[in-house]
C-alpha atoms as a PDB file:
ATOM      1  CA  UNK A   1      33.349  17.945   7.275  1.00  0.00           C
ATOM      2  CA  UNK A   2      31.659  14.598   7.224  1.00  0.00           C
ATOM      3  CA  UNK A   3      29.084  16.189   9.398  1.00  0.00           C
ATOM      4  CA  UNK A   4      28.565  18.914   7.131  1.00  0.00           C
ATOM      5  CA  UNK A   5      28.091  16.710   4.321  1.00  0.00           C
ATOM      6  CA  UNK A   6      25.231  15.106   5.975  1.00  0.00           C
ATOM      7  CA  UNK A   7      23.265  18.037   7.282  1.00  0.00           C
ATOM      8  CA  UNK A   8      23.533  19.544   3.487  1.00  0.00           C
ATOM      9  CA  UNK A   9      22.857  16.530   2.006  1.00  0.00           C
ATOM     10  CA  UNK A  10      19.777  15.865   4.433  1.00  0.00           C
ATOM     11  CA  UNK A  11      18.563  19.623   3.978  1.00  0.00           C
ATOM     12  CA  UNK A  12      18.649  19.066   0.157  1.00  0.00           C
ATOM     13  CA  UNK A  13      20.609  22.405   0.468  1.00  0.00           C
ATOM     14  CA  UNK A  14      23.647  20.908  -1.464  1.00  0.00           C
ATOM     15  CA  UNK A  15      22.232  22.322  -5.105  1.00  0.00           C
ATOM     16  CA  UNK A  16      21.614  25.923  -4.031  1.00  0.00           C
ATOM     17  CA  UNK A  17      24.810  25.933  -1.832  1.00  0.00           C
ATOM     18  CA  UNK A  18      27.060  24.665  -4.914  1.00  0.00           C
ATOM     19  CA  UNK A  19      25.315  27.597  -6.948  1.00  0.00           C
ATOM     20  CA  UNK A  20      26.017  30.305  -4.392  1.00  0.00           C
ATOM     21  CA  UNK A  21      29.425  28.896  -4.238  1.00  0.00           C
ATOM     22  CA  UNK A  22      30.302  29.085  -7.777  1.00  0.00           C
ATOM     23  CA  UNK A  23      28.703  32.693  -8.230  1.00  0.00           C
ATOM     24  CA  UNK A  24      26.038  31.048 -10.262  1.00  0.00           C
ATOM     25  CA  UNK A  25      22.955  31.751  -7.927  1.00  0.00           C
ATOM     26  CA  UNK A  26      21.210  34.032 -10.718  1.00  0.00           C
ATOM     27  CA  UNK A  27      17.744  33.685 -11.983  1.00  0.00           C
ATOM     28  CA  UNK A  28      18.667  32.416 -15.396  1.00  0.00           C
ATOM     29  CA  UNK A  29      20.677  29.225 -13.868  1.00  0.00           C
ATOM     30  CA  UNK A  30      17.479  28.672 -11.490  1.00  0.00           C
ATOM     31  CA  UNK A  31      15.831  28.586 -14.578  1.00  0.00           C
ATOM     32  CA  UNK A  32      17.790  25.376 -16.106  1.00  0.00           C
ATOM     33  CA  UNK A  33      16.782  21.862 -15.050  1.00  0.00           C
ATOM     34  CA  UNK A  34      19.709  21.780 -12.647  1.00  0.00           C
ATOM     35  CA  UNK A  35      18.792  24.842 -11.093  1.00  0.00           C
ATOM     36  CA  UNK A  36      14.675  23.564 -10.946  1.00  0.00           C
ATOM     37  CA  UNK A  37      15.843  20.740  -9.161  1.00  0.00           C
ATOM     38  CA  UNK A  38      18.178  22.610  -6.625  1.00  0.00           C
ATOM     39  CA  UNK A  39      14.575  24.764  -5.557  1.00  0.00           C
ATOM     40  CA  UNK A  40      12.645  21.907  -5.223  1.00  0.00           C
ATOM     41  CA  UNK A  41      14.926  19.830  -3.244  1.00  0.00           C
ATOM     42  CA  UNK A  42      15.120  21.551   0.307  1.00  0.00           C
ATOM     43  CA  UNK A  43      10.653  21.969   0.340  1.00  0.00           C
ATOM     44  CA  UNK A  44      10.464  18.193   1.797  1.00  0.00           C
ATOM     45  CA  UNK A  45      12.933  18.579   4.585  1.00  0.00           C
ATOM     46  CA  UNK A  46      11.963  22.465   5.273  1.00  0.00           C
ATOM     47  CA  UNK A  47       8.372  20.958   5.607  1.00  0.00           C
ATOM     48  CA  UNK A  48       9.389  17.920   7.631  1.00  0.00           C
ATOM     49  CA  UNK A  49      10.713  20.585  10.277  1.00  0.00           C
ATOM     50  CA  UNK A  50       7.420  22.366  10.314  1.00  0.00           C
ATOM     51  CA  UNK A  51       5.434  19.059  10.944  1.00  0.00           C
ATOM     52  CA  UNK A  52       7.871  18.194  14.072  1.00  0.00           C
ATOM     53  CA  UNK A  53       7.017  21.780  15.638  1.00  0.00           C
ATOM     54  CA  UNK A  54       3.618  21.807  15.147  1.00  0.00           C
ATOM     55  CA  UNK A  55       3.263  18.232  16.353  1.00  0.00           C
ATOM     56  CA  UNK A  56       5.550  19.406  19.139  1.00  0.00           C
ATOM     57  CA  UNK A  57       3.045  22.074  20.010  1.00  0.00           C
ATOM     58  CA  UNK A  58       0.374  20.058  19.789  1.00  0.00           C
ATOM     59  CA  UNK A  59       1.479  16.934  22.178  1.00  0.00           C
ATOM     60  CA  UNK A  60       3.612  19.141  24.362  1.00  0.00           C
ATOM     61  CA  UNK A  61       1.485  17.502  27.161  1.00  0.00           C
ATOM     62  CA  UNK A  62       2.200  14.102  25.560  1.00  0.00           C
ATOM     63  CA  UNK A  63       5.949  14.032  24.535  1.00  0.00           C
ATOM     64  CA  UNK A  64       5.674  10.432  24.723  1.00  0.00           C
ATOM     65  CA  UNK A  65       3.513   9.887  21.470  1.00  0.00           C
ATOM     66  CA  UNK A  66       5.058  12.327  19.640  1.00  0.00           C
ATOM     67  CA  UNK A  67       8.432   9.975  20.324  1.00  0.00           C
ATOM     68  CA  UNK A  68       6.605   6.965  19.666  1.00  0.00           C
ATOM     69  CA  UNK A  69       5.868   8.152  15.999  1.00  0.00           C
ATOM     70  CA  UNK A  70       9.384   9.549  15.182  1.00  0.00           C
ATOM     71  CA  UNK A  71      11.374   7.149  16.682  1.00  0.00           C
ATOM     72  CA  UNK A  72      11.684   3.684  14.032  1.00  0.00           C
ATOM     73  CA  UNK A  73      11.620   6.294  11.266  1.00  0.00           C
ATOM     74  CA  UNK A  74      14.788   7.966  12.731  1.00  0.00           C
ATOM     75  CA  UNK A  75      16.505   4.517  13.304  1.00  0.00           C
ATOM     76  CA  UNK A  76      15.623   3.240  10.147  1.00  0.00           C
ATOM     77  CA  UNK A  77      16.591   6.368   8.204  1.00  0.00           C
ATOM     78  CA  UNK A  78      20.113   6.021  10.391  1.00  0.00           C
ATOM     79  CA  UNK A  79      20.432   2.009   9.248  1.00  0.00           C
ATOM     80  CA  UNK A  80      19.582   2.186   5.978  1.00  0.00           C
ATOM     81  CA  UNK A  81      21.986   5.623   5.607  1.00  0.00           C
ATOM     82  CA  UNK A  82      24.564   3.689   7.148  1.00  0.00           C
ATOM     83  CA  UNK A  83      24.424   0.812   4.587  1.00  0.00           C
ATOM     84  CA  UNK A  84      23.771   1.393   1.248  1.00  0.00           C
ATOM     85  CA  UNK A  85      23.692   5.327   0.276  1.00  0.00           C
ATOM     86  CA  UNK A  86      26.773   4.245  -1.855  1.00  0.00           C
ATOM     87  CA  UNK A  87      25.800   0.963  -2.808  1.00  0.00           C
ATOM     88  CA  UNK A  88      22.270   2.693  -4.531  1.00  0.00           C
ATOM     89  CA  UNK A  89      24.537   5.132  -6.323  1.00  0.00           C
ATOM     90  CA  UNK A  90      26.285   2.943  -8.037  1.00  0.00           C
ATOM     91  CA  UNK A  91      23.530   0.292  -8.746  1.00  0.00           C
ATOM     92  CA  UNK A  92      21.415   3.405 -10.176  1.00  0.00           C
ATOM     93  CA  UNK A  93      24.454   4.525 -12.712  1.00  0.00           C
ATOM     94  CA  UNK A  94      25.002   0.489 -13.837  1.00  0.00           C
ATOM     95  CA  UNK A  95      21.135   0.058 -14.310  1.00  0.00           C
ATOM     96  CA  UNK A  96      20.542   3.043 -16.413  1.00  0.00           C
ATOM     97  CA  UNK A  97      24.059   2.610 -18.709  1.00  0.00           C
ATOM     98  CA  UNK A  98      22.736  -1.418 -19.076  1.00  0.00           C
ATOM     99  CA  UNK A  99      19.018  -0.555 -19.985  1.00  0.00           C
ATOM    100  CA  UNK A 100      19.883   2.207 -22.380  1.00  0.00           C
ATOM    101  CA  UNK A 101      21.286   0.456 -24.376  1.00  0.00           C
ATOM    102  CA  UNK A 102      17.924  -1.230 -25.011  1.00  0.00           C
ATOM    103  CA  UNK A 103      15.872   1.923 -25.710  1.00  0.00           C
ATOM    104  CA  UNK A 104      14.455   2.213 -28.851  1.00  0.00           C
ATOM    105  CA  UNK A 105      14.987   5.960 -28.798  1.00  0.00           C
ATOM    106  CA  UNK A 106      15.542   9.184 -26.452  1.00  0.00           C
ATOM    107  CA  UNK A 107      12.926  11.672 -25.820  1.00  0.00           C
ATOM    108  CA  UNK A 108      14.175  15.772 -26.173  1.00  0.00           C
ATOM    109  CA  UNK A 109      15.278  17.433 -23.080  1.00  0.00           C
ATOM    110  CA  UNK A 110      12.066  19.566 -23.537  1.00  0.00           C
ATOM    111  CA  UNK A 111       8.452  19.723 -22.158  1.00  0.00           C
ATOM    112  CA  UNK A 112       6.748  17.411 -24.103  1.00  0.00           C
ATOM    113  CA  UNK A 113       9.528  15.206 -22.979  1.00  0.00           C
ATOM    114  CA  UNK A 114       9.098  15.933 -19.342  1.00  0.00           C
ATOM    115  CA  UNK A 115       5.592  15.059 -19.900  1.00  0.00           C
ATOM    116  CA  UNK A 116       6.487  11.527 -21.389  1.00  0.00           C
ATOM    117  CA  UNK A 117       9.400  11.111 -19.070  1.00  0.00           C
ATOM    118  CA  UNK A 118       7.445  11.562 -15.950  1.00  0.00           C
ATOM    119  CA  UNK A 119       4.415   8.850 -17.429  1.00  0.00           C
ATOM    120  CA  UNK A 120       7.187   6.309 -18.298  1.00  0.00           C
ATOM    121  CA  UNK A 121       8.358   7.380 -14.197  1.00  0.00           C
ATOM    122  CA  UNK A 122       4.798   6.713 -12.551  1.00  0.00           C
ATOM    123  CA  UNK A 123       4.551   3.081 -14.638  1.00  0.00           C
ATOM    124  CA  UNK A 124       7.988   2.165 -13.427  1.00  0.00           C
ATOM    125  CA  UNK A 125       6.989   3.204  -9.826  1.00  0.00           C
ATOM    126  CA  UNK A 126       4.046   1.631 -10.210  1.00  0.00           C
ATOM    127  CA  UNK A 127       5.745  -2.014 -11.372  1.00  0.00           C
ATOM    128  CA  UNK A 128       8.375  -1.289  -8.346  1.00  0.00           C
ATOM    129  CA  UNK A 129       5.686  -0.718  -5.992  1.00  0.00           C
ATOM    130  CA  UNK A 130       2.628  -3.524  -7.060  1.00  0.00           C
ATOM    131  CA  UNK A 131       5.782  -6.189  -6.898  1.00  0.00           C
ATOM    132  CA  UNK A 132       6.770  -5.194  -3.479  1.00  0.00           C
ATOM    133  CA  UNK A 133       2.670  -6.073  -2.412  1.00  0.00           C
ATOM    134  CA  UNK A 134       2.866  -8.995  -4.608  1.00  0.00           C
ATOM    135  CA  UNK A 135       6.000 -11.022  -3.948  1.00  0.00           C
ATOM    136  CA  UNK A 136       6.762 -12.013  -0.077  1.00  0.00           C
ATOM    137  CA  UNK A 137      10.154 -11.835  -0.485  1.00  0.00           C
ATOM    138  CA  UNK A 138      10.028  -8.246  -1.947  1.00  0.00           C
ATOM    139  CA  UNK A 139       7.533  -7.459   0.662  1.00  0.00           C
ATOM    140  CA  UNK A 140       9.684  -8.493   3.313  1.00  0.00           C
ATOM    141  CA  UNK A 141      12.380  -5.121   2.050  1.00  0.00           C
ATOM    142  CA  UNK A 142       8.678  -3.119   1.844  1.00  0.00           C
ATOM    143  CA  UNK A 143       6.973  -4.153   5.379  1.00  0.00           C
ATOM    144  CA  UNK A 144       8.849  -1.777   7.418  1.00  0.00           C
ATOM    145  CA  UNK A 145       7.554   1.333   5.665  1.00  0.00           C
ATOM    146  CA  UNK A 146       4.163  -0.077   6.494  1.00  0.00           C
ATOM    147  CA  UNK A 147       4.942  -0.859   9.671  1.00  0.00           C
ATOM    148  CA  UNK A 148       4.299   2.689  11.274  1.00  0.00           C
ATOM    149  CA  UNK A 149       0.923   2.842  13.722  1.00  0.00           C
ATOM    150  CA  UNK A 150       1.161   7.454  12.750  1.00  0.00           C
ATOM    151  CA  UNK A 151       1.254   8.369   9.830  1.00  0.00           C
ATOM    152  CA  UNK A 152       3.955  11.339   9.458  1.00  0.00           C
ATOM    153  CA  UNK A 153       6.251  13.006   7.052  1.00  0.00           C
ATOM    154  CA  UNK A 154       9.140  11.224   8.632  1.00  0.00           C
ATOM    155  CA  UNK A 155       7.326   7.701   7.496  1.00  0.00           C
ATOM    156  CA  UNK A 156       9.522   8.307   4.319  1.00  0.00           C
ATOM    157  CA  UNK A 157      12.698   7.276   5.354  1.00  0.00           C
ATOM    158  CA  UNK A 158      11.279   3.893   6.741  1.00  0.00           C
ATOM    159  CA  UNK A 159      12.145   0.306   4.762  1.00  0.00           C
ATOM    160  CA  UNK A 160      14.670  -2.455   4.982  1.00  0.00           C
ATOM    161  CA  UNK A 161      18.020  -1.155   3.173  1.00  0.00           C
ATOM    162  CA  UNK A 162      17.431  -3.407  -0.156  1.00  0.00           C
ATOM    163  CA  UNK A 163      13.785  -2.024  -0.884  1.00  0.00           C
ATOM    164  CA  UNK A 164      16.052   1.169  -2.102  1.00  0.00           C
ATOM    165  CA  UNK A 165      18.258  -0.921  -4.161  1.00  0.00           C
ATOM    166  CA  UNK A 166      15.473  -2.480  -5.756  1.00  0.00           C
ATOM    167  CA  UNK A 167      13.428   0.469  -6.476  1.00  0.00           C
ATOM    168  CA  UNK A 168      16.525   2.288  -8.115  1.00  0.00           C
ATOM    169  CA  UNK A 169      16.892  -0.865 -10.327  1.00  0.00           C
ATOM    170  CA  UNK A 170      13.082  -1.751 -11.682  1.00  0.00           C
ATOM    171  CA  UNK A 171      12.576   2.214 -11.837  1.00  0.00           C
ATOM    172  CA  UNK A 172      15.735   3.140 -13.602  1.00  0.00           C
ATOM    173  CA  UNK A 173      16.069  -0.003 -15.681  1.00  0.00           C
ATOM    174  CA  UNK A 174      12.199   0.371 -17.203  1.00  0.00           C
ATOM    175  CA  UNK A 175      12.618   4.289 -17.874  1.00  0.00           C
ATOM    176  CA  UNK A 176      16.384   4.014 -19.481  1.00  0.00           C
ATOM    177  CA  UNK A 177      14.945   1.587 -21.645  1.00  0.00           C
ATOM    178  CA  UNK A 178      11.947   4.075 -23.042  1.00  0.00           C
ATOM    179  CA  UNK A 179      14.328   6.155 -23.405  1.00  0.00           C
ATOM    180  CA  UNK A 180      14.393   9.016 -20.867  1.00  0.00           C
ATOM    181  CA  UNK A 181      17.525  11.031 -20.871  1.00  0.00           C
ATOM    182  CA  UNK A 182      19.555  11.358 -17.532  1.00  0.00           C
ATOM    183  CA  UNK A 183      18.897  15.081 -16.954  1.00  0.00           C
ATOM    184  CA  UNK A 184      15.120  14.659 -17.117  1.00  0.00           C
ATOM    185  CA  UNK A 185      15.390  11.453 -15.296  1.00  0.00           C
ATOM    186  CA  UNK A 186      17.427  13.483 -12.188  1.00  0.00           C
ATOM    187  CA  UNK A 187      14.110  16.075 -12.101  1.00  0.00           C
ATOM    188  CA  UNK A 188      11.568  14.001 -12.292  1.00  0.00           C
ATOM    189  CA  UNK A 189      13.354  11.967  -9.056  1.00  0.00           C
ATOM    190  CA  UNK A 190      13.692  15.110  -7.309  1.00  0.00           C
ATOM    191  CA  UNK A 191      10.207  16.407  -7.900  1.00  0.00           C
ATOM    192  CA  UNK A 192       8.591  12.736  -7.453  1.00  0.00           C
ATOM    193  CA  UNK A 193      10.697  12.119  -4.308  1.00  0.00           C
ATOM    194  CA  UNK A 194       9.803  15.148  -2.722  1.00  0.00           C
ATOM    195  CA  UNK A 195       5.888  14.410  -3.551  1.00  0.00           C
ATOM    196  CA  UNK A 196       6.449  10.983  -2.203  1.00  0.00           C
ATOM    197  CA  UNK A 197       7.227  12.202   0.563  1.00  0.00           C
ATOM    198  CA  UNK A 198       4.350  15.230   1.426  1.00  0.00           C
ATOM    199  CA  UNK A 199       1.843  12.436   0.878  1.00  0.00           C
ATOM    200  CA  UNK A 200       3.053  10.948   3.820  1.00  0.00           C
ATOM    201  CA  UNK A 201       1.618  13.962   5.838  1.00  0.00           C
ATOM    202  CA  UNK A 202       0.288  13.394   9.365  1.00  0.00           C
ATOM    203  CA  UNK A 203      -3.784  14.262   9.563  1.00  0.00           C
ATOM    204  CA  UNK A 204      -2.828  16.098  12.558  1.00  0.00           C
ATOM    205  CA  UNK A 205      -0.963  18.704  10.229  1.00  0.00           C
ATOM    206  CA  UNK A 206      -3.680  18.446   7.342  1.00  0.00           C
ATOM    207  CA  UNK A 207      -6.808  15.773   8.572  1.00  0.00           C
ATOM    208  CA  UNK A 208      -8.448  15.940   4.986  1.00  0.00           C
ATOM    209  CA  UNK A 209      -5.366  15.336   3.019  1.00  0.00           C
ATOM    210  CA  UNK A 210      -6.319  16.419  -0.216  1.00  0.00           C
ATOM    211  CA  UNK A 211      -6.980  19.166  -3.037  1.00  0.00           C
ATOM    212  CA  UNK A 212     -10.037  20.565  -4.140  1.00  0.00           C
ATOM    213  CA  UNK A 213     -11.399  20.908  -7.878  1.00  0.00           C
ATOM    214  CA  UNK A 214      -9.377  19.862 -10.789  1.00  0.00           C
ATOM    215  CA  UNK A 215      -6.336  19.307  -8.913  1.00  0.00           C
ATOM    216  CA  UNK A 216      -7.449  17.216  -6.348  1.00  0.00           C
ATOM    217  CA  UNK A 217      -8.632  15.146  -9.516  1.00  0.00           C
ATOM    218  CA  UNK A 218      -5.565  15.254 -11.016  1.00  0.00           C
ATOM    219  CA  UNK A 219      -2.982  14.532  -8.616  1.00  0.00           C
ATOM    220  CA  UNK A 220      -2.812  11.270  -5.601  1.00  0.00           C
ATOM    221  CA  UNK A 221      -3.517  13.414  -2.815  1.00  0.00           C
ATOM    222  CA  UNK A 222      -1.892  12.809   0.717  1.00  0.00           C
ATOM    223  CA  UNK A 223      -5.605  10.758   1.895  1.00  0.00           C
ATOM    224  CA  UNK A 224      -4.820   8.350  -1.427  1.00  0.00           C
ATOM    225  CA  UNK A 225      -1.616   7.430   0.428  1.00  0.00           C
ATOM    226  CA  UNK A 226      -2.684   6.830   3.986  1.00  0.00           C
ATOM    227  CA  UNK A 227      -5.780   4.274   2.224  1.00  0.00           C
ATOM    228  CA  UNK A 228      -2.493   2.846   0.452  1.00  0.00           C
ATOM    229  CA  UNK A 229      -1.077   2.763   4.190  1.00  0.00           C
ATOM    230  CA  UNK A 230      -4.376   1.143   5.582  1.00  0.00           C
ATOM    231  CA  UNK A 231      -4.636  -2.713   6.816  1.00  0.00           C
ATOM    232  CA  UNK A 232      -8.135  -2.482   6.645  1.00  0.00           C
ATOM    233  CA  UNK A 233      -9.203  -4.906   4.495  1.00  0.00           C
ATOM    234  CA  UNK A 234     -11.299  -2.566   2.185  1.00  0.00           C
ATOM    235  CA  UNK A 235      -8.108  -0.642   1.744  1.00  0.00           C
ATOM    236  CA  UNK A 236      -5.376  -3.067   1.313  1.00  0.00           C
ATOM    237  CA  UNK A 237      -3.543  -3.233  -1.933  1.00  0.00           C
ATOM    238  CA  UNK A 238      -4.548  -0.042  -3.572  1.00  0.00           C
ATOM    239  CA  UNK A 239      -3.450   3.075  -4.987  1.00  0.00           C
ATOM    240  CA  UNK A 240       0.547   2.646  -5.343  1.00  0.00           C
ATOM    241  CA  UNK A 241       0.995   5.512  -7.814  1.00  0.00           C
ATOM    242  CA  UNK A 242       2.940   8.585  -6.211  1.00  0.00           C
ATOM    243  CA  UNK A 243       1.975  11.607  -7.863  1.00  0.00           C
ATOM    244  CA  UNK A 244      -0.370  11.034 -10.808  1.00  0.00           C
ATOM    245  CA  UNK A 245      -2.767   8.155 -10.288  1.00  0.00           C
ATOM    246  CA  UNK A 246      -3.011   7.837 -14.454  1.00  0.00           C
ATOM    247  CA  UNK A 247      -1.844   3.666 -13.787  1.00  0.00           C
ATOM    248  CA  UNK A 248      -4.105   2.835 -10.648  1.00  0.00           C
ATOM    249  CA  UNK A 249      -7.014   4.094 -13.094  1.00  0.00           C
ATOM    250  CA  UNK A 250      -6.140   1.747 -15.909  1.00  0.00           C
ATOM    251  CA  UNK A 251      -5.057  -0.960 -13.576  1.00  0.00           C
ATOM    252  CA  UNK A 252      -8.150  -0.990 -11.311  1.00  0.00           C
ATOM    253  CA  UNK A 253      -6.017  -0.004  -8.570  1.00  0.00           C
ATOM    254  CA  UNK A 254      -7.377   3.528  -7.151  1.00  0.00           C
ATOM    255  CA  UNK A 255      -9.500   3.618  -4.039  1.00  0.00           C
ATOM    256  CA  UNK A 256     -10.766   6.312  -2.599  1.00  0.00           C
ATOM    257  CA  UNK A 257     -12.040   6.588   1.175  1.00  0.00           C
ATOM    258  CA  UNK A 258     -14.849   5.063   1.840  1.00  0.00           C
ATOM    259  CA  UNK A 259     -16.998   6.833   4.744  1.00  0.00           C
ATOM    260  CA  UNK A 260     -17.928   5.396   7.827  1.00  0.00           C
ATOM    261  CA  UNK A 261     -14.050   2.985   7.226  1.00  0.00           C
ATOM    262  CA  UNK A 262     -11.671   4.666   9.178  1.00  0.00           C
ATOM    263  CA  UNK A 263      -8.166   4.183   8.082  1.00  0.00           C
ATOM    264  CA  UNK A 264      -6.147   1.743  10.556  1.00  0.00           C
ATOM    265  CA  UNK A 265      -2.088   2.240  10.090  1.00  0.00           C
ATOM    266  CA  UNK A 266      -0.052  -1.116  10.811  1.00  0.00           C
ATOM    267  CA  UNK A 267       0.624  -4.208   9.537  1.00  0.00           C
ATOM    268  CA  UNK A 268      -1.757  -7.500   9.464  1.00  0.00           C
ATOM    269  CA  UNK A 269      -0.094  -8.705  12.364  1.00  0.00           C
ATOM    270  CA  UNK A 270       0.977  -8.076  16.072  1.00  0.00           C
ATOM    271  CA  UNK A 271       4.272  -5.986  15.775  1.00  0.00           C
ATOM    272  CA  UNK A 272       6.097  -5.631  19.547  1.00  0.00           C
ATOM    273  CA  UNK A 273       5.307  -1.578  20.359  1.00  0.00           C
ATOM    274  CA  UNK A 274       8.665   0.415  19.917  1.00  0.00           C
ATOM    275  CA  UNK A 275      10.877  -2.952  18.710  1.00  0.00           C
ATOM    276  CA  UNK A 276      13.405  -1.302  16.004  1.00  0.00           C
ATOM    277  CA  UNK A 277      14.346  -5.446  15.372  1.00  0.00           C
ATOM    278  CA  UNK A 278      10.333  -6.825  14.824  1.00  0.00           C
ATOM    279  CA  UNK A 279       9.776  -4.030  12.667  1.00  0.00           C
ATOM    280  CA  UNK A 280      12.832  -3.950  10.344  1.00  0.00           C
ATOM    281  CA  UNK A 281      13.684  -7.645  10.652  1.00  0.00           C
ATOM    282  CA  UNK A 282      10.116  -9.454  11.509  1.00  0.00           C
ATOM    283  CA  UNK A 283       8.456 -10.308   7.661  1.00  0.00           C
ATOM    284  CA  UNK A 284      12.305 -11.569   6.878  1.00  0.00           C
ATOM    285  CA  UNK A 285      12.091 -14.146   9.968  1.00  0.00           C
ATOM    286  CA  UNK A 286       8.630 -15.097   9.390  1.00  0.00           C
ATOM    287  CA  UNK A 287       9.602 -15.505   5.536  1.00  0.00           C
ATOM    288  CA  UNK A 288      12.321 -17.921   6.815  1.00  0.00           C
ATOM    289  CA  UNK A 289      10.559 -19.925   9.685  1.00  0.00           C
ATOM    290  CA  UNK A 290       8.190 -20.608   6.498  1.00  0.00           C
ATOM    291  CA  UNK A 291      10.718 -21.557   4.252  1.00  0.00           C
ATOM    292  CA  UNK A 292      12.574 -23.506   6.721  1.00  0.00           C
ATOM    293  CA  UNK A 293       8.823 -25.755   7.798  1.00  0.00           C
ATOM    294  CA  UNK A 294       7.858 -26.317   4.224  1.00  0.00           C
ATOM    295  CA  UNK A 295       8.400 -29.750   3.190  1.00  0.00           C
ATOM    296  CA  UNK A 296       9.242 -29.636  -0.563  1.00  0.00           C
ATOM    297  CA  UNK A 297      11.777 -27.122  -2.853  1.00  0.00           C
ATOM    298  CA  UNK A 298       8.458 -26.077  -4.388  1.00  0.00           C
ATOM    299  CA  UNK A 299       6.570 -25.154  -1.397  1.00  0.00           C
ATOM    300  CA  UNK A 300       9.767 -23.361  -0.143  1.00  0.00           C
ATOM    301  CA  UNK A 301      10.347 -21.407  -3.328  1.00  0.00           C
ATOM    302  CA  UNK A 302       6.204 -20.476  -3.652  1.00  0.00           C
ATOM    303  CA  UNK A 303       6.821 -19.086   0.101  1.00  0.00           C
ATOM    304  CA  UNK A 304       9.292 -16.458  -1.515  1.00  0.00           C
ATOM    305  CA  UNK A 305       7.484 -15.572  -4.808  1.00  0.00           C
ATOM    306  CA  UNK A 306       4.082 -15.482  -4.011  1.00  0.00           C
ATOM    307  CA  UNK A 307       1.903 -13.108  -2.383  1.00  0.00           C
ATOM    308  CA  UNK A 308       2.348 -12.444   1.308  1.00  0.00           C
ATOM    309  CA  UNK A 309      -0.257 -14.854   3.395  1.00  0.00           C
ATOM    310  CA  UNK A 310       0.248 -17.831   0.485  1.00  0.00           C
ATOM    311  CA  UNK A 311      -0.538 -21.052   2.000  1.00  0.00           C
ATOM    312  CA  UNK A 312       0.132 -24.256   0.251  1.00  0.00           C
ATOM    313  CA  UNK A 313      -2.915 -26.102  -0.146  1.00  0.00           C
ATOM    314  CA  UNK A 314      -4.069 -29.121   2.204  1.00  0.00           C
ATOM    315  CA  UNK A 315      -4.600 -32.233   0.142  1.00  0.00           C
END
């Protein structure tokens, strides 16, 4: 049973399969908000399977790199699944009942509330996501999702365990208090997360990574993401919107590839090739060897809030 739970749950399968098993798999339920978000939710996993067989077929004469790029995301996915799938449930119910309380107001369960609901979405993603490049201790939880040499659907699932908690509370907190009612709130999360995570694409599966004409425009395409990926210096910092780029435009944020600067996957530093415990546990140790070398409380406690790389400066 547990078993079951898991595949389901992993498949996204879970909505349509409660449907079908409550006789309520009919075109006018698929046509509710519940029903949208039971559709949308199996089109990540369905397309993470077709990445793994095409990348399969294409490095059947290399198994090894294909292994290479699946493997930390696996293990990281199995960690951070072990830990805190509970933990994030609950801290995602207690954030949204505290914040609502704050709101002003709550927008219809309509379109022009969708539209609104998923704006007041991208600006708390945004805050989540500039934070996490902005604070060293925040971007110790982050690291490991940059930490990936390929870039692959799979990259999704990789982060230290807390990153999740924190997202569900700065992203939940900031759109429960403009006032965004649960049932649009549970869409938008599906559609965003499953958007979040096709940006992720490997350029093996699609090398120019993004739409043409108005769309292309209109949307962060999957190449926005890999720049956002980048440790090129030209690229670093930039574009940490996840589906519309509306906040990286007013924020100065957006980059778009620059040619002749090919995109270089990694972190600023050496990471040991295939080690699960540098990759998950390194920015935390270096955070602390910091901490533990600085001389003064204030030097120790700019080491956790400032940017990553902050250096106190020499007299």
């Amino acid at each position: 049973m547990w078993l079951h739970d898991k595949i389901v749950g992993f498949f996204g399968i879970k909505g349509i399969w409660d449907l079908i098993q409550s006789h309520q798999f009919t075109m006018a339920s698929l046509m509710t908000w519940q029903g949208l978000a039971a559709v949308i939710s199996p089109i990540f996993p369905a397309l993470l399977v077709v990445e793994i067989i095409f990348l399969l077929w294409i490095n059947r004469r290399s198994p090894r790199r294909l292994s290479s790029a699946y493997k930390m995301p696996v293990l990281m996915y199995a960690t951070n699944t072990a830990i805190f799938a509970l933990v994030n449930l609950q801290v995602f119910f207690l954030t949204y009942d505290a914040f609502a309380k704050l709101a002003l107001f709550e927008v219809p369960v309509n379109l022009y509330g969708f539209v609104y609901a998923y704006l007041a979405w991208e600006l708390s993603h945004f805050m989540y996501h500039f934070t996490c490049h902005k604070v060293r201790l925040l971007w110790c939880f982050h690291a490991p999702h940059h930490a990936p040499s390929h870039m692959n659907l799979s990259v999704i699932f990789t982060a230290f365990f807390l990153q999740g908690v924190y997202a569900t509370f700065v992203r939940t907190g900031i759109c429960s208090a403009l006032g965004v009612p649960l049932p649009l709130l549970f869409l938008i999360m599906v559609i965003d997360g499953c958007w979040g995570a096709l940006i992720h694409v490997s350029e093996e599966a699609w090398s120019r990574g993004a739409f043409g004409g108005a769309l292309g425009r209109l949307m962060l395409n999957p190449v926005h993401h890999r720049i956002h990926h980048a440790s090129n210096a030209e690229y670093l910092d930039k574009n940490y919107c996840n589906t519309f780029p509306i906040w990286d435009k007013l924020f100065g944020t957006l980059q778009q590839e620059i040619p002749g600067v090919q995109i270089k996957y990694g972190l600023n530093r050496d990471v040991r090739p295939g080690s699960f415990v540098d990759m998950y546990f390194g920015e935390i140790y270096l955070l602390a060897k910091d901490v533990r070398s600085a001389p003064t409380f204030k030097q120790k406690l700019l080491y956790v809030v400032m940017p990553p790389g902050w250096e106190p400066i020499a007299k």
